[in-house]
C-alpha atoms as a PDB file:
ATOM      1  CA  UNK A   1     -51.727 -75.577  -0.695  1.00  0.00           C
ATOM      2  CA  UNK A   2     -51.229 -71.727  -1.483  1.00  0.00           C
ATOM      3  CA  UNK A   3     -50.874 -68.740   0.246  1.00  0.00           C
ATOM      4  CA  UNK A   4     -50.847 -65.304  -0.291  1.00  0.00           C
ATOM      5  CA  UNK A   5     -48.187 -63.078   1.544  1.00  0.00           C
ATOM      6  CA  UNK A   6     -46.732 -59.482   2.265  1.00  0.00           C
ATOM      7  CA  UNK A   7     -43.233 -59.368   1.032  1.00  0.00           C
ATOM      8  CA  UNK A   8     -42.679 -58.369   4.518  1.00  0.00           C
ATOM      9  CA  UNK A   9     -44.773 -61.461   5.645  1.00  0.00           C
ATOM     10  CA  UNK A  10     -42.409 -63.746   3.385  1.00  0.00           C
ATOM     11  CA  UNK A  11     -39.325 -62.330   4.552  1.00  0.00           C
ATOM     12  CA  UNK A  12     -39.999 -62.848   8.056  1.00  0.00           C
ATOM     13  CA  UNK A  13     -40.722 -66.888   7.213  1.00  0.00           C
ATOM     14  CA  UNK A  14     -37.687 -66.515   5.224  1.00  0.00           C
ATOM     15  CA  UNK A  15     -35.983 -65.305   8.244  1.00  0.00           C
ATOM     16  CA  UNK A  16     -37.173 -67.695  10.585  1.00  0.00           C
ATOM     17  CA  UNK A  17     -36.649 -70.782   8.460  1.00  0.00           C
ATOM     18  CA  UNK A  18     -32.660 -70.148   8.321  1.00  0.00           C
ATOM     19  CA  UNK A  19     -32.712 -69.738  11.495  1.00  0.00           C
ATOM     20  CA  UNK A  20     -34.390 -72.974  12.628  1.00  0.00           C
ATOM     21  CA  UNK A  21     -31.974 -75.074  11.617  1.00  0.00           C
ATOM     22  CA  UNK A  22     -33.878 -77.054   9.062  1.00  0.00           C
ATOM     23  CA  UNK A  23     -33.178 -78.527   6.142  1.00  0.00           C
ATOM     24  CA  UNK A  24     -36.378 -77.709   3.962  1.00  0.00           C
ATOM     25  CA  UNK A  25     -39.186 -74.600   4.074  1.00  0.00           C
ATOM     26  CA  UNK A  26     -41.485 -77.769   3.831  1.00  0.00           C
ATOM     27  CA  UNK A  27     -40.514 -79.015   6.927  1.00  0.00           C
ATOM     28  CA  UNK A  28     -40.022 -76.033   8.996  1.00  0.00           C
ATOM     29  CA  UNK A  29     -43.980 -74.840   7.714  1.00  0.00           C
ATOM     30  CA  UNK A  30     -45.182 -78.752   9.148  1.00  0.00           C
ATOM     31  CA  UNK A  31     -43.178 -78.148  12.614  1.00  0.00           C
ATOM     32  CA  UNK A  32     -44.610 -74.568  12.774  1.00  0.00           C
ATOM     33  CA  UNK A  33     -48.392 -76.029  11.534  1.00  0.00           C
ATOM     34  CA  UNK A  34     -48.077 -78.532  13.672  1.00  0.00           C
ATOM     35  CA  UNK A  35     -45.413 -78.257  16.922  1.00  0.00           C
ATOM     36  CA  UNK A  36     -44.888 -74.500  16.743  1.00  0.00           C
ATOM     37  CA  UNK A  37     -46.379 -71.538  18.847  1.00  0.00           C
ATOM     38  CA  UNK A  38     -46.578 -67.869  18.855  1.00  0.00           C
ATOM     39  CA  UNK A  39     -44.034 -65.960  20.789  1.00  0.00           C
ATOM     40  CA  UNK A  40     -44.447 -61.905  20.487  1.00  0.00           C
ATOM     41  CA  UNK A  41     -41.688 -60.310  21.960  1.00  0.00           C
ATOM     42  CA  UNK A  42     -40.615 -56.662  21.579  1.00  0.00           C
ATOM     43  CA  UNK A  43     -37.295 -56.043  19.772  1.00  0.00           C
ATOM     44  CA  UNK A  44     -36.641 -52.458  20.841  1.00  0.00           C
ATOM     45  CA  UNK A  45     -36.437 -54.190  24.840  1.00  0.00           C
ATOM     46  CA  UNK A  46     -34.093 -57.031  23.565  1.00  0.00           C
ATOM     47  CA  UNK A  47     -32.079 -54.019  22.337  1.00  0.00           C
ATOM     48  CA  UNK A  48     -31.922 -52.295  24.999  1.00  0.00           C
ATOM     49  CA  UNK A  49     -30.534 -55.507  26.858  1.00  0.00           C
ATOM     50  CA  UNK A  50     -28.393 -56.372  24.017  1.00  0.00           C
ATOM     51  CA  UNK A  51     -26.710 -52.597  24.903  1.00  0.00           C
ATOM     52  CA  UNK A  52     -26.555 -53.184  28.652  1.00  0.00           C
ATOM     53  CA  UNK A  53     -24.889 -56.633  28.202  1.00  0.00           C
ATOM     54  CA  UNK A  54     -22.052 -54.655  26.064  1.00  0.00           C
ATOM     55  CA  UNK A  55     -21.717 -51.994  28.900  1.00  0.00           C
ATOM     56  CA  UNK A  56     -21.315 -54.568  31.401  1.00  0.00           C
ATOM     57  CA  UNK A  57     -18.624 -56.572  29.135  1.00  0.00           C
ATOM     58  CA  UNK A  58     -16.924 -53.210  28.560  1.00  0.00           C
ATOM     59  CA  UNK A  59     -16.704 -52.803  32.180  1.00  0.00           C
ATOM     60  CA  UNK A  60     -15.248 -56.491  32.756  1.00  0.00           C
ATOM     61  CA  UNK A  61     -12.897 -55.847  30.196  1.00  0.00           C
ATOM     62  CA  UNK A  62     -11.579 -52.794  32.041  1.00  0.00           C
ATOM     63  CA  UNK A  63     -11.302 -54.572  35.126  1.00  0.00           C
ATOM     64  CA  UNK A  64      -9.498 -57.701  33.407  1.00  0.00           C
ATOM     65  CA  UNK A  65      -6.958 -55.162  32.131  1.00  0.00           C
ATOM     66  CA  UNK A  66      -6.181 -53.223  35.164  1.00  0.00           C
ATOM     67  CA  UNK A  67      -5.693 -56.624  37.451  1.00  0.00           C
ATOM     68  CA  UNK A  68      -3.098 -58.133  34.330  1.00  0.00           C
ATOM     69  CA  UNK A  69      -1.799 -54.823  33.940  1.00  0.00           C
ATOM     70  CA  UNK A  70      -0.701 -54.842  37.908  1.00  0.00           C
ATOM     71  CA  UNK A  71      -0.519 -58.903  38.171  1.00  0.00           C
ATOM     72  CA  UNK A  72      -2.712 -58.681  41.204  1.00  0.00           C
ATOM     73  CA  UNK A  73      -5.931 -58.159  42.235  1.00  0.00           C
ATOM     74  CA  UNK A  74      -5.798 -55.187  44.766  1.00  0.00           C
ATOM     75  CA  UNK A  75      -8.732 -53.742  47.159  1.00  0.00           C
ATOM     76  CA  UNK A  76      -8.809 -50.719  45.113  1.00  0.00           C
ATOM     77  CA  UNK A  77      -8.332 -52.307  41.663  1.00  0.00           C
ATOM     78  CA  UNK A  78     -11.502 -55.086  42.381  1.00  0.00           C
ATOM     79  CA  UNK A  79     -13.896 -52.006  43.838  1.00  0.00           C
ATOM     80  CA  UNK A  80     -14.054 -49.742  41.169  1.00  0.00           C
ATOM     81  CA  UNK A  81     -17.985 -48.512  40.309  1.00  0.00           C
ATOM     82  CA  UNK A  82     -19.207 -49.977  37.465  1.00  0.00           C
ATOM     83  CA  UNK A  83     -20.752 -47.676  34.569  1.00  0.00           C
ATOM     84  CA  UNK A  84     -23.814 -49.456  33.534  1.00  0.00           C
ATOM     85  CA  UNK A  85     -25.977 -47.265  31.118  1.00  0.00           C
ATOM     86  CA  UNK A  86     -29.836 -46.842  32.321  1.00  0.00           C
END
């Protein structure tokens, strides 16, 4: 069996196939043929998520290092507002 693809169209199955975890393009094209499904997703939400997830670790961070810094977890030290980016 041939195809004809995009080079864009072959570098996404590229890009998908190391990421799968299989061994062989021949098997991950049978799983996808035959066990696979179409997802759509939209990348520019996942990185906007991926950017408030390191906001809200930055934030965690701060916190972890002003309650070692003082060796206790004070009232004022626990409530401080959280910057989250919207």
């Amino acid at each position: 069996m041939q195809i004809r693809l995009t080079e864009a169209e072959f570098e996404a199955i590229e890009r998908k196939f190391r990421n799968s975890g299989l061994k062989s393009r021949s098997e991950f094209i049978r799983a996808m043929i035959f066990e696979g499904y179409i997802v759509h997703f939209d990348e520019e939400k996942f990185d906007k998520i991926y950017k408030l997830i390191g906001c809200i670790s930055n934030n965690v961070n701060q916190i972890a290092v002003r309650v070692n810094s003082t060796n206790k977890a004070i009232k004022d030290v626990v409530n401080v507002p959280l910057n989250i980016a919207r």
